[in-house]
PDB file of N, CA and C in Angstrom:
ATOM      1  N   UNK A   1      94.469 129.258  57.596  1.00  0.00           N
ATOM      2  CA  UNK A   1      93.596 128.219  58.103  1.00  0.00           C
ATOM      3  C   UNK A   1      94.351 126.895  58.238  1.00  0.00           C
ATOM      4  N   UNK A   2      95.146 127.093  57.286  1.00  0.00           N
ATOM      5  CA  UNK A   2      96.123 125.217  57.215  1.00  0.00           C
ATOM      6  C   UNK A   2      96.737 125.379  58.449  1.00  0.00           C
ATOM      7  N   UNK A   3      97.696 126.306  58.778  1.00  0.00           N
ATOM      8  CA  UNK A   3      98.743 126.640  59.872  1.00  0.00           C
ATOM      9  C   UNK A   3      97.564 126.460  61.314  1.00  0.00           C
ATOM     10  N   UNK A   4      96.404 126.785  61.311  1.00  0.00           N
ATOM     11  CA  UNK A   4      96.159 126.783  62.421  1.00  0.00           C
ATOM     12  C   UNK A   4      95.206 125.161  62.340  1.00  0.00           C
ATOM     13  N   UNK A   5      94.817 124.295  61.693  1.00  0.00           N
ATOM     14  CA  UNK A   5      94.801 122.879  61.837  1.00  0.00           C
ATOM     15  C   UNK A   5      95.852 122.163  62.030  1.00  0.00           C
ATOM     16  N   UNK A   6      97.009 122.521  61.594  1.00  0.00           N
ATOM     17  CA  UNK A   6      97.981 121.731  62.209  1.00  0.00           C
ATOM     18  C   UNK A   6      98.541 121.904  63.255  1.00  0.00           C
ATOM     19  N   UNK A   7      98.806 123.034  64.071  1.00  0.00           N
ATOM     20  CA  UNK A   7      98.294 123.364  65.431  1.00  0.00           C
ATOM     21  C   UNK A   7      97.735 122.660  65.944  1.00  0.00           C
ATOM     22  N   UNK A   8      96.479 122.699  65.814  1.00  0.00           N
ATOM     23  CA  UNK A   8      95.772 122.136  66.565  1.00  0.00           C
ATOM     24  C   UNK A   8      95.550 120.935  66.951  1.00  0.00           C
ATOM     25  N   UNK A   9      96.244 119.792  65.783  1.00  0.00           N
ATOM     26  CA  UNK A   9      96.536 118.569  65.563  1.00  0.00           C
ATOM     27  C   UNK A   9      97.810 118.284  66.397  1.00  0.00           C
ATOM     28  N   UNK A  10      98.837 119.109  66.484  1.00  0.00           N
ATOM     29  CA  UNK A  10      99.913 119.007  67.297  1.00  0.00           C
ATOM     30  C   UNK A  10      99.788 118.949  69.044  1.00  0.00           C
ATOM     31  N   UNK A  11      98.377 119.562  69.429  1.00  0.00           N
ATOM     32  CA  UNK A  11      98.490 119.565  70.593  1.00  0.00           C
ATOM     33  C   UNK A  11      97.511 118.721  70.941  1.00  0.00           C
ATOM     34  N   UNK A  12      96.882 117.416  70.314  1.00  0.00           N
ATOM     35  CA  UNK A  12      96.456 116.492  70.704  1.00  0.00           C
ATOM     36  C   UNK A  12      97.379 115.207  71.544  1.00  0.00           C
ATOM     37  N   UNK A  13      96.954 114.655  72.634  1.00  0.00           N
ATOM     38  CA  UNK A  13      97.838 113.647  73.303  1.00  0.00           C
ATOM     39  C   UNK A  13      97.965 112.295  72.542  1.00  0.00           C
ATOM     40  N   UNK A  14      99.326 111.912  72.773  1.00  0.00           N
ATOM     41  CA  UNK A  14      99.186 110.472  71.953  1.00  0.00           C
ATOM     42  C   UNK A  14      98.118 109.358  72.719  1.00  0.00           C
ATOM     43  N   UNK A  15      98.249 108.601  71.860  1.00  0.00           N
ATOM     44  CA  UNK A  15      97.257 107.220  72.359  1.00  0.00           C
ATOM     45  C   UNK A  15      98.082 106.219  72.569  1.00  0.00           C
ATOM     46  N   UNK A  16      97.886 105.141  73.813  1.00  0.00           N
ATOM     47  CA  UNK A  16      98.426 104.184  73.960  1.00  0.00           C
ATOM     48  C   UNK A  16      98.964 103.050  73.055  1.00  0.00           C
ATOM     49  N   UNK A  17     100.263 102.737  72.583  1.00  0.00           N
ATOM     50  CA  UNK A  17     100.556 101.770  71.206  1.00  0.00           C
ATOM     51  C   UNK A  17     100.592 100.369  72.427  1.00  0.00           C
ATOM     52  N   UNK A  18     100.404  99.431  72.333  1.00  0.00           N
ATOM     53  CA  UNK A  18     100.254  98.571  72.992  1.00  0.00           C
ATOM     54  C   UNK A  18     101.582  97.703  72.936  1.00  0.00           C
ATOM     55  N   UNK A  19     102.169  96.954  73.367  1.00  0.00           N
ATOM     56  CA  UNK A  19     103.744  96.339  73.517  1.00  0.00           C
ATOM     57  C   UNK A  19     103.405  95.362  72.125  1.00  0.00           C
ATOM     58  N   UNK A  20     102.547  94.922  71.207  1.00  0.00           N
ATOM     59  CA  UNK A  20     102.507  94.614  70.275  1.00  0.00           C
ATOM     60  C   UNK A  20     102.700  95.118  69.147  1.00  0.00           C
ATOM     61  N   UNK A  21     102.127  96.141  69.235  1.00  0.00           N
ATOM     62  CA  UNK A  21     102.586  97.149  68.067  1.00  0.00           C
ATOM     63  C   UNK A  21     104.135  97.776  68.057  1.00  0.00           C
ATOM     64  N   UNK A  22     104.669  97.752  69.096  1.00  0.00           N
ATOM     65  CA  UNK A  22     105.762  98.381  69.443  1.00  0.00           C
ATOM     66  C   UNK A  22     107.083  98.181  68.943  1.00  0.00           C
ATOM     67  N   UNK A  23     108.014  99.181  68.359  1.00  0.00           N
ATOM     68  CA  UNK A  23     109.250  98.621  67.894  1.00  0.00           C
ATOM     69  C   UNK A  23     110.335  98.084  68.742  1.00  0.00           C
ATOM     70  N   UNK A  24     110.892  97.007  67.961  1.00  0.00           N
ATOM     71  CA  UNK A  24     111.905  96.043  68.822  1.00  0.00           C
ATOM     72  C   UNK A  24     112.484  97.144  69.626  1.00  0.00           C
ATOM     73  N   UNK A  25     113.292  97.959  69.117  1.00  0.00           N
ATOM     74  CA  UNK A  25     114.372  98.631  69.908  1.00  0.00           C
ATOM     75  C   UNK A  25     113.772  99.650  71.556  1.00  0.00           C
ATOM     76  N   UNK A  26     112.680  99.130  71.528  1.00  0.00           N
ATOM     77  CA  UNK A  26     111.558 100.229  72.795  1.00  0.00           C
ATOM     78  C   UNK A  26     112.210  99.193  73.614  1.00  0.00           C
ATOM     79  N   UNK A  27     112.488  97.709  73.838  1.00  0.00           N
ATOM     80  CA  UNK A  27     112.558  96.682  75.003  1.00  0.00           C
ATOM     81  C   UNK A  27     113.920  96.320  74.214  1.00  0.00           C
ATOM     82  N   UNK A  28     114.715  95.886  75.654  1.00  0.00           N
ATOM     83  CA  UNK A  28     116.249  95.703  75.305  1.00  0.00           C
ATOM     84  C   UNK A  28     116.312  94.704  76.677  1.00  0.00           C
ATOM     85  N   UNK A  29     116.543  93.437  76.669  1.00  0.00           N
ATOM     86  CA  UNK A  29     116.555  92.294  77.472  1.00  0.00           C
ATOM     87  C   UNK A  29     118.337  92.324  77.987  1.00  0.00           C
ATOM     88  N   UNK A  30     118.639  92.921  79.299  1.00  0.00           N
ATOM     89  CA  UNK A  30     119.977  92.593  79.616  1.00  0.00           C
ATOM     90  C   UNK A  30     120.088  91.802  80.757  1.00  0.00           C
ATOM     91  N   UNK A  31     119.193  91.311  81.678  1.00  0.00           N
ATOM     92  CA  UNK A  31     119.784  89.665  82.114  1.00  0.00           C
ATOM     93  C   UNK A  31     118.472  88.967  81.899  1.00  0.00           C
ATOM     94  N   UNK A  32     118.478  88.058  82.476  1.00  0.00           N
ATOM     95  CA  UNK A  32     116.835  86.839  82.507  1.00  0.00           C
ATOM     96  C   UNK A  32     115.838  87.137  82.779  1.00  0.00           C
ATOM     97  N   UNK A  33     116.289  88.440  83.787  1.00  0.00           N
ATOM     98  CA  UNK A  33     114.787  88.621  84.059  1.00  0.00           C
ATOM     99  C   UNK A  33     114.932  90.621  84.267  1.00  0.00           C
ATOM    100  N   UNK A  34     115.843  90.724  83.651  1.00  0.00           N
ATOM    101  CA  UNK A  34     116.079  92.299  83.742  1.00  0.00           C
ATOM    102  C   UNK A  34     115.884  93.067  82.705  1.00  0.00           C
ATOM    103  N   UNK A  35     115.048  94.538  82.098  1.00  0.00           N
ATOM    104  CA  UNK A  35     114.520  94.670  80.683  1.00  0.00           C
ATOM    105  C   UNK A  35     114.944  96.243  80.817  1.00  0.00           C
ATOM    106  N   UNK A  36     115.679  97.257  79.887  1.00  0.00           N
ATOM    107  CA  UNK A  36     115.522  98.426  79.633  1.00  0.00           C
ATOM    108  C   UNK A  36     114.236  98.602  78.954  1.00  0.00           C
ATOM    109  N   UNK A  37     113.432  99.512  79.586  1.00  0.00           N
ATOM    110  CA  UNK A  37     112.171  99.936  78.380  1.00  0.00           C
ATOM    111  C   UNK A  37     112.282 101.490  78.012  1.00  0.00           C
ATOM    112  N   UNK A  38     111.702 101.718  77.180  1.00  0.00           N
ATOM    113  CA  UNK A  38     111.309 103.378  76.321  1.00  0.00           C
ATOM    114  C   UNK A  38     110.083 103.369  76.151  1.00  0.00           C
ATOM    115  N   UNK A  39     109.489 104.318  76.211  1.00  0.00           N
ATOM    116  CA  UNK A  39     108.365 104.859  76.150  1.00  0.00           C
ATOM    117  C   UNK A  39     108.367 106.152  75.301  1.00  0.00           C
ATOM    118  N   UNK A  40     107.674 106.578  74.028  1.00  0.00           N
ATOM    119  CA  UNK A  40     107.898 107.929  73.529  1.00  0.00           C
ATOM    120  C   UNK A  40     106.413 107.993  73.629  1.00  0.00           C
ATOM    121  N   UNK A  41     106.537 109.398  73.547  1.00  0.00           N
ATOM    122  CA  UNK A  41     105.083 110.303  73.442  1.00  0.00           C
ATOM    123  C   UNK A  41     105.002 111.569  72.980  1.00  0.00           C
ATOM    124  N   UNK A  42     103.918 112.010  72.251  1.00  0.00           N
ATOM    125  CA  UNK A  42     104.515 113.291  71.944  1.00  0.00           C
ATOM    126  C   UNK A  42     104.592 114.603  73.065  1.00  0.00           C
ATOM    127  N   UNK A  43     105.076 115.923  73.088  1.00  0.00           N
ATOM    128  CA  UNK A  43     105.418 116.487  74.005  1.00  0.00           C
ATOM    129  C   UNK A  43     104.386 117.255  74.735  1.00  0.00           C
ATOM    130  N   UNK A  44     103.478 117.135  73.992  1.00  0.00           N
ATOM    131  CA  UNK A  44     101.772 117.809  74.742  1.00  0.00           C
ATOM    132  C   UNK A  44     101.390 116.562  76.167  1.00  0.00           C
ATOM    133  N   UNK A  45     101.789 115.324  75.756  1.00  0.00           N
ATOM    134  CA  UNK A  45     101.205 114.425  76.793  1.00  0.00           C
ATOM    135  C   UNK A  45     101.772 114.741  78.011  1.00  0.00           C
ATOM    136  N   UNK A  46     100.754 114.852  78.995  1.00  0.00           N
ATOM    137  CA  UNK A  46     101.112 114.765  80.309  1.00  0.00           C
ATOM    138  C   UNK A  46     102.022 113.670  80.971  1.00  0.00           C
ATOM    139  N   UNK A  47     102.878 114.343  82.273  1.00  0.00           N
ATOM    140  CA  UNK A  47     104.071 113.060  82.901  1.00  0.00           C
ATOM    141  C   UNK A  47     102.754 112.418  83.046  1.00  0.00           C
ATOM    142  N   UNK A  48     102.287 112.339  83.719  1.00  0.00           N
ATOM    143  CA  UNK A  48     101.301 111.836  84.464  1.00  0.00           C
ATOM    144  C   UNK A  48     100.612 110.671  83.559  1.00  0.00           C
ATOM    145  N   UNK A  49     100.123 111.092  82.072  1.00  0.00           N
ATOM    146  CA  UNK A  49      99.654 110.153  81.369  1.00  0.00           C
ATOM    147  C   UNK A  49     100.789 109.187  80.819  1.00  0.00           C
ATOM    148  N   UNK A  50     101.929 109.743  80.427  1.00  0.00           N
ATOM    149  CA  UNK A  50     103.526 109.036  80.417  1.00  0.00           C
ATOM    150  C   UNK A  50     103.573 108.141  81.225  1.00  0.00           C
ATOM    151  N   UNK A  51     103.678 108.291  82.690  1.00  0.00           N
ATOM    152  CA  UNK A  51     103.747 107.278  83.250  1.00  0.00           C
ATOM    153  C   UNK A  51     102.973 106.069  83.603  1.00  0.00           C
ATOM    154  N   UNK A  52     101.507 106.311  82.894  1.00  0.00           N
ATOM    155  CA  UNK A  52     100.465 104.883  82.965  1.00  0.00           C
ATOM    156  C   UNK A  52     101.065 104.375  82.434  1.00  0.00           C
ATOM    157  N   UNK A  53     101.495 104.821  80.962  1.00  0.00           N
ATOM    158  CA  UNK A  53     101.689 104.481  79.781  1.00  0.00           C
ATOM    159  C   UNK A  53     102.997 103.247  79.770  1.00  0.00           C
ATOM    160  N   UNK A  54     103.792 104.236  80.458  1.00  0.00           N
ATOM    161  CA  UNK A  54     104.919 103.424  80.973  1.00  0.00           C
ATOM    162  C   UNK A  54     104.947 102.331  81.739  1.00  0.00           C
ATOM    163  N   UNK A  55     104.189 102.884  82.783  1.00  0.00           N
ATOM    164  CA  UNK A  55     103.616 101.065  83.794  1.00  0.00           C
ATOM    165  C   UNK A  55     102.572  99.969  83.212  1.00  0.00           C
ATOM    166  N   UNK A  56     102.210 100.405  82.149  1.00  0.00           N
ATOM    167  CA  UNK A  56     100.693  99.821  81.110  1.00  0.00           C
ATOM    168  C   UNK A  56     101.697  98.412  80.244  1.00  0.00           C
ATOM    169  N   UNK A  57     103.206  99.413  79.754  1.00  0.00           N
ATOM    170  CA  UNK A  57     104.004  98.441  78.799  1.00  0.00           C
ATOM    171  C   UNK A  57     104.664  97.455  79.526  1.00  0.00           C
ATOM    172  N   UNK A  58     105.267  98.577  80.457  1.00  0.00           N
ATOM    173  CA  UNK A  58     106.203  97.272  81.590  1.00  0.00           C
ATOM    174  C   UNK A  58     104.948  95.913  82.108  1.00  0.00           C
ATOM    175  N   UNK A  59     103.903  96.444  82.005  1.00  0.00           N
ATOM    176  CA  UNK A  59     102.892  95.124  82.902  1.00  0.00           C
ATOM    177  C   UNK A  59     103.023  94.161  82.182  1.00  0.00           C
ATOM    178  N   UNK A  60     102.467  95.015  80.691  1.00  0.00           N
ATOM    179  CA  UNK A  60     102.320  93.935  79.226  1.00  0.00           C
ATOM    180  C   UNK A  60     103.631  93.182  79.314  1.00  0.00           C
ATOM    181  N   UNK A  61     104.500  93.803  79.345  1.00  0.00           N
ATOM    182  CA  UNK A  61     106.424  92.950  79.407  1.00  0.00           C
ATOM    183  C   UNK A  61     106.351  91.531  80.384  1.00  0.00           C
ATOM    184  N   UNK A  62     105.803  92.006  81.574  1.00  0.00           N
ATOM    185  CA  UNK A  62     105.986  90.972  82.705  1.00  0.00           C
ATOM    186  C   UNK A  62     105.484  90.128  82.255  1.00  0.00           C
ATOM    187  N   UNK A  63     103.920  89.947  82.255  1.00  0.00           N
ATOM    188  CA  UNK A  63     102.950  89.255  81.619  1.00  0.00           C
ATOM    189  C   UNK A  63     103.576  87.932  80.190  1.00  0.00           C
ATOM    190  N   UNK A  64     104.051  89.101  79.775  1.00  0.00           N
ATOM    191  CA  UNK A  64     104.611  88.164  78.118  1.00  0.00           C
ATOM    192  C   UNK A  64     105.390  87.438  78.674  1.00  0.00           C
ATOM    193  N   UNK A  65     105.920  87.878  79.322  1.00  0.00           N
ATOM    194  CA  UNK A  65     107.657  87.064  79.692  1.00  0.00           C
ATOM    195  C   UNK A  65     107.174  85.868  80.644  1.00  0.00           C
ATOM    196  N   UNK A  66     106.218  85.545  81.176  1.00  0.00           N
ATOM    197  CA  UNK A  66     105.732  84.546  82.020  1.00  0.00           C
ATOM    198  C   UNK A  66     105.890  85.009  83.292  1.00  0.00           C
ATOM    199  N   UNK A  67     106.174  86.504  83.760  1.00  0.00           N
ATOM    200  CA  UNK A  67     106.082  87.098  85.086  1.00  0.00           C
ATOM    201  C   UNK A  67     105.177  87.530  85.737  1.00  0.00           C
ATOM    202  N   UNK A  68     105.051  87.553  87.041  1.00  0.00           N
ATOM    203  CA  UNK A  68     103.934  88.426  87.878  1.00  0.00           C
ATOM    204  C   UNK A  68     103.845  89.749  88.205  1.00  0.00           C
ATOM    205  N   UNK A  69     105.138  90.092  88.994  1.00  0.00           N
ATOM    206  CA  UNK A  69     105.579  91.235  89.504  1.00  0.00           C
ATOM    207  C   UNK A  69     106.549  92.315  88.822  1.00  0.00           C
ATOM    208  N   UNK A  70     106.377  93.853  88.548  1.00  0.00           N
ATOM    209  CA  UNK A  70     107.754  93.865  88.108  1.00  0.00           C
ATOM    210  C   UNK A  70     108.244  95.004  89.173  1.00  0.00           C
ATOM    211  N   UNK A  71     109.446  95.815  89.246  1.00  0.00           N
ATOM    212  CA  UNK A  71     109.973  96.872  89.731  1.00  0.00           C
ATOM    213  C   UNK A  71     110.648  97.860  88.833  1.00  0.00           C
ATOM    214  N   UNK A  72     110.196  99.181  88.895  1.00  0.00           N
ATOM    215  CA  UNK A  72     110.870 100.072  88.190  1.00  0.00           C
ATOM    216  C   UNK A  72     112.017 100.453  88.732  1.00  0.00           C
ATOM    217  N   UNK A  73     113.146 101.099  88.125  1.00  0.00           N
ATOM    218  CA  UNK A  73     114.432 101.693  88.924  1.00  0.00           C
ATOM    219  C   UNK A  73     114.997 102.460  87.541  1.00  0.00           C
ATOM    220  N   UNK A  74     115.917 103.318  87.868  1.00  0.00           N
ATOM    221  CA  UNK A  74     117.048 103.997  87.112  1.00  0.00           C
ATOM    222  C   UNK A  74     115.829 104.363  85.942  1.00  0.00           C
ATOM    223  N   UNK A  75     115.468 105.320  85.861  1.00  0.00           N
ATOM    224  CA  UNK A  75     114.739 106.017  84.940  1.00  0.00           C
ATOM    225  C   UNK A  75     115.323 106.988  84.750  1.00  0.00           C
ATOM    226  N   UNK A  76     115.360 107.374  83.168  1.00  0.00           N
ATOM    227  CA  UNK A  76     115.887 108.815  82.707  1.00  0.00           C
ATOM    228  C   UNK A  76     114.733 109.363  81.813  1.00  0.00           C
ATOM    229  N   UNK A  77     114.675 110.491  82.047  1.00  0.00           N
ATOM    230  CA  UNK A  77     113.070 111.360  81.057  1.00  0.00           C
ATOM    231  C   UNK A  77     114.052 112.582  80.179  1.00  0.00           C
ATOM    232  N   UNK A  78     113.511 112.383  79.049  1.00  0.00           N
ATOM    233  CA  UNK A  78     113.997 113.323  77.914  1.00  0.00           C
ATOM    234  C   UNK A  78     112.933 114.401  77.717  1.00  0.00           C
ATOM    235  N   UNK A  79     113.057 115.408  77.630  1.00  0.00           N
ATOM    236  CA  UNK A  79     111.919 116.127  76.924  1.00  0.00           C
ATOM    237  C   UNK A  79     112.485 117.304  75.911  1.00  0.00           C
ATOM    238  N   UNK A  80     111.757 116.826  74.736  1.00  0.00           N
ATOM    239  CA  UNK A  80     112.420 117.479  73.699  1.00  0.00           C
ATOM    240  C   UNK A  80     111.415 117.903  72.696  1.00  0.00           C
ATOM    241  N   UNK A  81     111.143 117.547  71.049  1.00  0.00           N
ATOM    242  CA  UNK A  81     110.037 117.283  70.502  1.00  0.00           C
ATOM    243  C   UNK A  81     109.022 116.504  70.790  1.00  0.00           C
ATOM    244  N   UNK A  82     109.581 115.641  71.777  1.00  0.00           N
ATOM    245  CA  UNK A  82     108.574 114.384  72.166  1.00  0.00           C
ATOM    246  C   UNK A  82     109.436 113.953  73.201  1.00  0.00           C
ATOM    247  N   UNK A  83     108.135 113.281  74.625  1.00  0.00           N
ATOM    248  CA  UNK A  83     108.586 112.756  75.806  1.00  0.00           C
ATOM    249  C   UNK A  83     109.002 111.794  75.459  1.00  0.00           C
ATOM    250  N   UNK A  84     110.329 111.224  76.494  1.00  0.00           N
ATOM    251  CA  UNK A  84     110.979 110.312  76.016  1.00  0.00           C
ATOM    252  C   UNK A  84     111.271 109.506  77.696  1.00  0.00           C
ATOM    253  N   UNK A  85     110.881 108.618  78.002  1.00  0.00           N
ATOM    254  CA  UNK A  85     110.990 107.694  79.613  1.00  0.00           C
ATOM    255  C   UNK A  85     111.929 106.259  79.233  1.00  0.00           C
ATOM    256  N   UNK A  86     113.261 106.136  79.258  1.00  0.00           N
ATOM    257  CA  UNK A  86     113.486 104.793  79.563  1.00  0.00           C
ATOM    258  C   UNK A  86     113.647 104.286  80.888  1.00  0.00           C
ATOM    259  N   UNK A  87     113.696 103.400  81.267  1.00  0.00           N
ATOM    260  CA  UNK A  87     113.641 102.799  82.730  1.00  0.00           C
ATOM    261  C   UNK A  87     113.999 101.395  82.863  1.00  0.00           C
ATOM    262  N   UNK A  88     115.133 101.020  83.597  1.00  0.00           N
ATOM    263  CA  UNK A  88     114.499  99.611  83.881  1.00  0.00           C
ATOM    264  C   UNK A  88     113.889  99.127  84.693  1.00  0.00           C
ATOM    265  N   UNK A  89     113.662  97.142  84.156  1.00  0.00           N
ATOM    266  CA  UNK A  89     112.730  96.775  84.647  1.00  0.00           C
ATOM    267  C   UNK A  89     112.882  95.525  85.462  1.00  0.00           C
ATOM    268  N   UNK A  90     113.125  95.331  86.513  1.00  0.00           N
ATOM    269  CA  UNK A  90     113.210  93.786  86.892  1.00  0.00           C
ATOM    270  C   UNK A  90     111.267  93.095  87.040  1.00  0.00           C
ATOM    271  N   UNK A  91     111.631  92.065  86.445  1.00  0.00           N
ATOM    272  CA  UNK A  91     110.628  91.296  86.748  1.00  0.00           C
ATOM    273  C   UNK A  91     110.587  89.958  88.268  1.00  0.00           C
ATOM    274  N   UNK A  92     109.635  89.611  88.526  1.00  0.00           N
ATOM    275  CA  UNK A  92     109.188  88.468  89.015  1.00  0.00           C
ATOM    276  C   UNK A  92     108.247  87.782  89.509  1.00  0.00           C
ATOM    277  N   UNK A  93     108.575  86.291  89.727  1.00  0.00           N
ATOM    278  CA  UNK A  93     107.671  85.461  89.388  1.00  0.00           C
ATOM    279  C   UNK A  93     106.853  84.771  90.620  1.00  0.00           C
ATOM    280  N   UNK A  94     106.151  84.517  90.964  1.00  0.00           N
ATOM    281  CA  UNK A  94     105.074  83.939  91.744  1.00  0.00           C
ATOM    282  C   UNK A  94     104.977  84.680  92.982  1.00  0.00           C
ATOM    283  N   UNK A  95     105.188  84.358  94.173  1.00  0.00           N
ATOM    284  CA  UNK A  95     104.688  85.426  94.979  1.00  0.00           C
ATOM    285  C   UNK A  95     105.868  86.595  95.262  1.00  0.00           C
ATOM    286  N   UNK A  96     104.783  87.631  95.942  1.00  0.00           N
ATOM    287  CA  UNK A  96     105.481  88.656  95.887  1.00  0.00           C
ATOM    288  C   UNK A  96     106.596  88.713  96.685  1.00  0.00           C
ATOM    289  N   UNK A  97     107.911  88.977  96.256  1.00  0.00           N
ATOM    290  CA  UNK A  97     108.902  89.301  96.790  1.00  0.00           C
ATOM    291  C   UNK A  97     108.677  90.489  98.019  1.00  0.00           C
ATOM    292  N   UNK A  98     109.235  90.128  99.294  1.00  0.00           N
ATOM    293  CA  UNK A  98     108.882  90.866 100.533  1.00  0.00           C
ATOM    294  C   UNK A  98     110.601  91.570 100.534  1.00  0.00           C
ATOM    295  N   UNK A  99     110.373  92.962 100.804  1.00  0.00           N
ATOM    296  CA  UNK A  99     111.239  93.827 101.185  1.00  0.00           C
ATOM    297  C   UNK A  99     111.570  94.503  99.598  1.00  0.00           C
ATOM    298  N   UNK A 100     110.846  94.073  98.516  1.00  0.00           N
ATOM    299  CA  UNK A 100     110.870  95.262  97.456  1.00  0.00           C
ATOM    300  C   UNK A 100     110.236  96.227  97.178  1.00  0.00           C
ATOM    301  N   UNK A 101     110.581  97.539  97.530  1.00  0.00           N
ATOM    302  CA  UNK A 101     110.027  98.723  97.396  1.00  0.00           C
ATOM    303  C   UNK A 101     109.333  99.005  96.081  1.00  0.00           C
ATOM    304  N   UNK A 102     108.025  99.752  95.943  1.00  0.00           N
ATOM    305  CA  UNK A 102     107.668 100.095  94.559  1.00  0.00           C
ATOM    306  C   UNK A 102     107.622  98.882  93.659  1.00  0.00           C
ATOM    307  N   UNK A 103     106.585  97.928  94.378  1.00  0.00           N
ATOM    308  CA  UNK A 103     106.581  96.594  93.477  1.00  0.00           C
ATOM    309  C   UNK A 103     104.908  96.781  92.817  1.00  0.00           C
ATOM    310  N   UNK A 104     104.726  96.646  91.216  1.00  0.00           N
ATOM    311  CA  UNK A 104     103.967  96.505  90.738  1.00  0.00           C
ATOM    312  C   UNK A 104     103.403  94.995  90.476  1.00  0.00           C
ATOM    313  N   UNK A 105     101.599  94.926  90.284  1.00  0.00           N
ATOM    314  CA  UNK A 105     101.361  93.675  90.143  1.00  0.00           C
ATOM    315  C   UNK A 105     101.206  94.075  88.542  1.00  0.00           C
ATOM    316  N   UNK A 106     101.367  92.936  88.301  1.00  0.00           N
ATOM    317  CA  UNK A 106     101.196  93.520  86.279  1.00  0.00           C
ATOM    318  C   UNK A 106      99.079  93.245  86.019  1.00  0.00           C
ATOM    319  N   UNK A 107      99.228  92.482  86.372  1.00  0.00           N
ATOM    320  CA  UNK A 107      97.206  92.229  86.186  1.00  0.00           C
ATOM    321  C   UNK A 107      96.687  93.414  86.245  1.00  0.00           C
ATOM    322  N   UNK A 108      97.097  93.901  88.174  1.00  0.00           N
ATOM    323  CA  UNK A 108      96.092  94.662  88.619  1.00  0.00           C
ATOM    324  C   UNK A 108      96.704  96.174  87.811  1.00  0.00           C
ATOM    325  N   UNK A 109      97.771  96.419  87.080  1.00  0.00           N
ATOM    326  CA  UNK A 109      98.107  97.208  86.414  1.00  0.00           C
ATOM    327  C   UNK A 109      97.289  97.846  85.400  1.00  0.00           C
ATOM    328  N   UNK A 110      97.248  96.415  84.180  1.00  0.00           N
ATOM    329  CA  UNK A 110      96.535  95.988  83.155  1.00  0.00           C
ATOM    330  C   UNK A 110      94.809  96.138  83.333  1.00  0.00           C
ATOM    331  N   UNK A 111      94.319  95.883  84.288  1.00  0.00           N
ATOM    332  CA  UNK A 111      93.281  96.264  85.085  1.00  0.00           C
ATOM    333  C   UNK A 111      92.811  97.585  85.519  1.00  0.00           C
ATOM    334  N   UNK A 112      93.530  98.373  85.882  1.00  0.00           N
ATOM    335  CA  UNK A 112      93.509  99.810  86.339  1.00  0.00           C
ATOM    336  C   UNK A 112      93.542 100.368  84.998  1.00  0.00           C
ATOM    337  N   UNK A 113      94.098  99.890  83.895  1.00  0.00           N
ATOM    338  CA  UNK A 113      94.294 100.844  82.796  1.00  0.00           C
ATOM    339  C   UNK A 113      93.347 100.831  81.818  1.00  0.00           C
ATOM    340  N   UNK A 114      92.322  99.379  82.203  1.00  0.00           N
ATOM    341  CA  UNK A 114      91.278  98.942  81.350  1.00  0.00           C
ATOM    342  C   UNK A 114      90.263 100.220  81.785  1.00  0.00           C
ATOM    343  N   UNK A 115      90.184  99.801  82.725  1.00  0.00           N
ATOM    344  CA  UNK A 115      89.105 101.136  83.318  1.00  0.00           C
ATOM    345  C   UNK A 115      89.081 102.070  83.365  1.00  0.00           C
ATOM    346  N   UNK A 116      90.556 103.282  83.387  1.00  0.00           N
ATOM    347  CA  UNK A 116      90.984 104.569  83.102  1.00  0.00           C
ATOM    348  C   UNK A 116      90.339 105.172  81.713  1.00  0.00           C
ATOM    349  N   UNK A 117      90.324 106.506  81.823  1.00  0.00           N
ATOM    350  CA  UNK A 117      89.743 106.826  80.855  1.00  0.00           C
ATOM    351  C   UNK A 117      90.443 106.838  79.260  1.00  0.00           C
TER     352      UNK A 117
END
């Protein structure tokens, strides 16, 4: 009976840790406005929920940092005991930069994720 509760506990999805709770070493600042991030999860969670998760922190990042916009690039995904997404992140600030591909608004991010289930 023990063996099969912990089972069953194992294949529950993680829950969102919010960029507050989060350990220093998840965000790694390498120019002014340029950020490596990590994201872990355990290995039951869906890419799919991984990657809110992932665009949920980067928003929170922009936001903190006094930014509007950010862009993802150079992502590497681990999958092992647990999903593993680092990526970086450029940020920026006031209006939207024209001719950047795959540009996130961080609000309407933060917004979309309020309402998700």
């Amino acid at each position: 009976m023990l063996m099969l509760t912990t089972s069953l506990a194992g294949c529950a999805t993680a829950r969102y840790t919010s960029l507050g709770e989060a350990e220093k070493t998840e965000i790694e600042q390498l120019k002014e406005n340029v950020y490596r991030v990590e994201y872990r999860v355990s290995a039951f969670t869906s890419q799919e929920q991984l990657d809110r998760y992932l665009r949920r922190r980067c928003a929170e990042l922009t936001l903190r940092e006094g930014y509007d916009f950010f862009h993802l690039a150079r992502r590497a995904d681990v999958l092992g005991l647990s999903r593993r997404t680092a990526i970086t992140v450029t940020l920026y600030k006031g209006q939207k930069p024209a001719g950047v591909a795959n540009l996130y608004d961080a609000k309407e991010v933060l917004a979309e994720a309020a309402t998700a289930p």
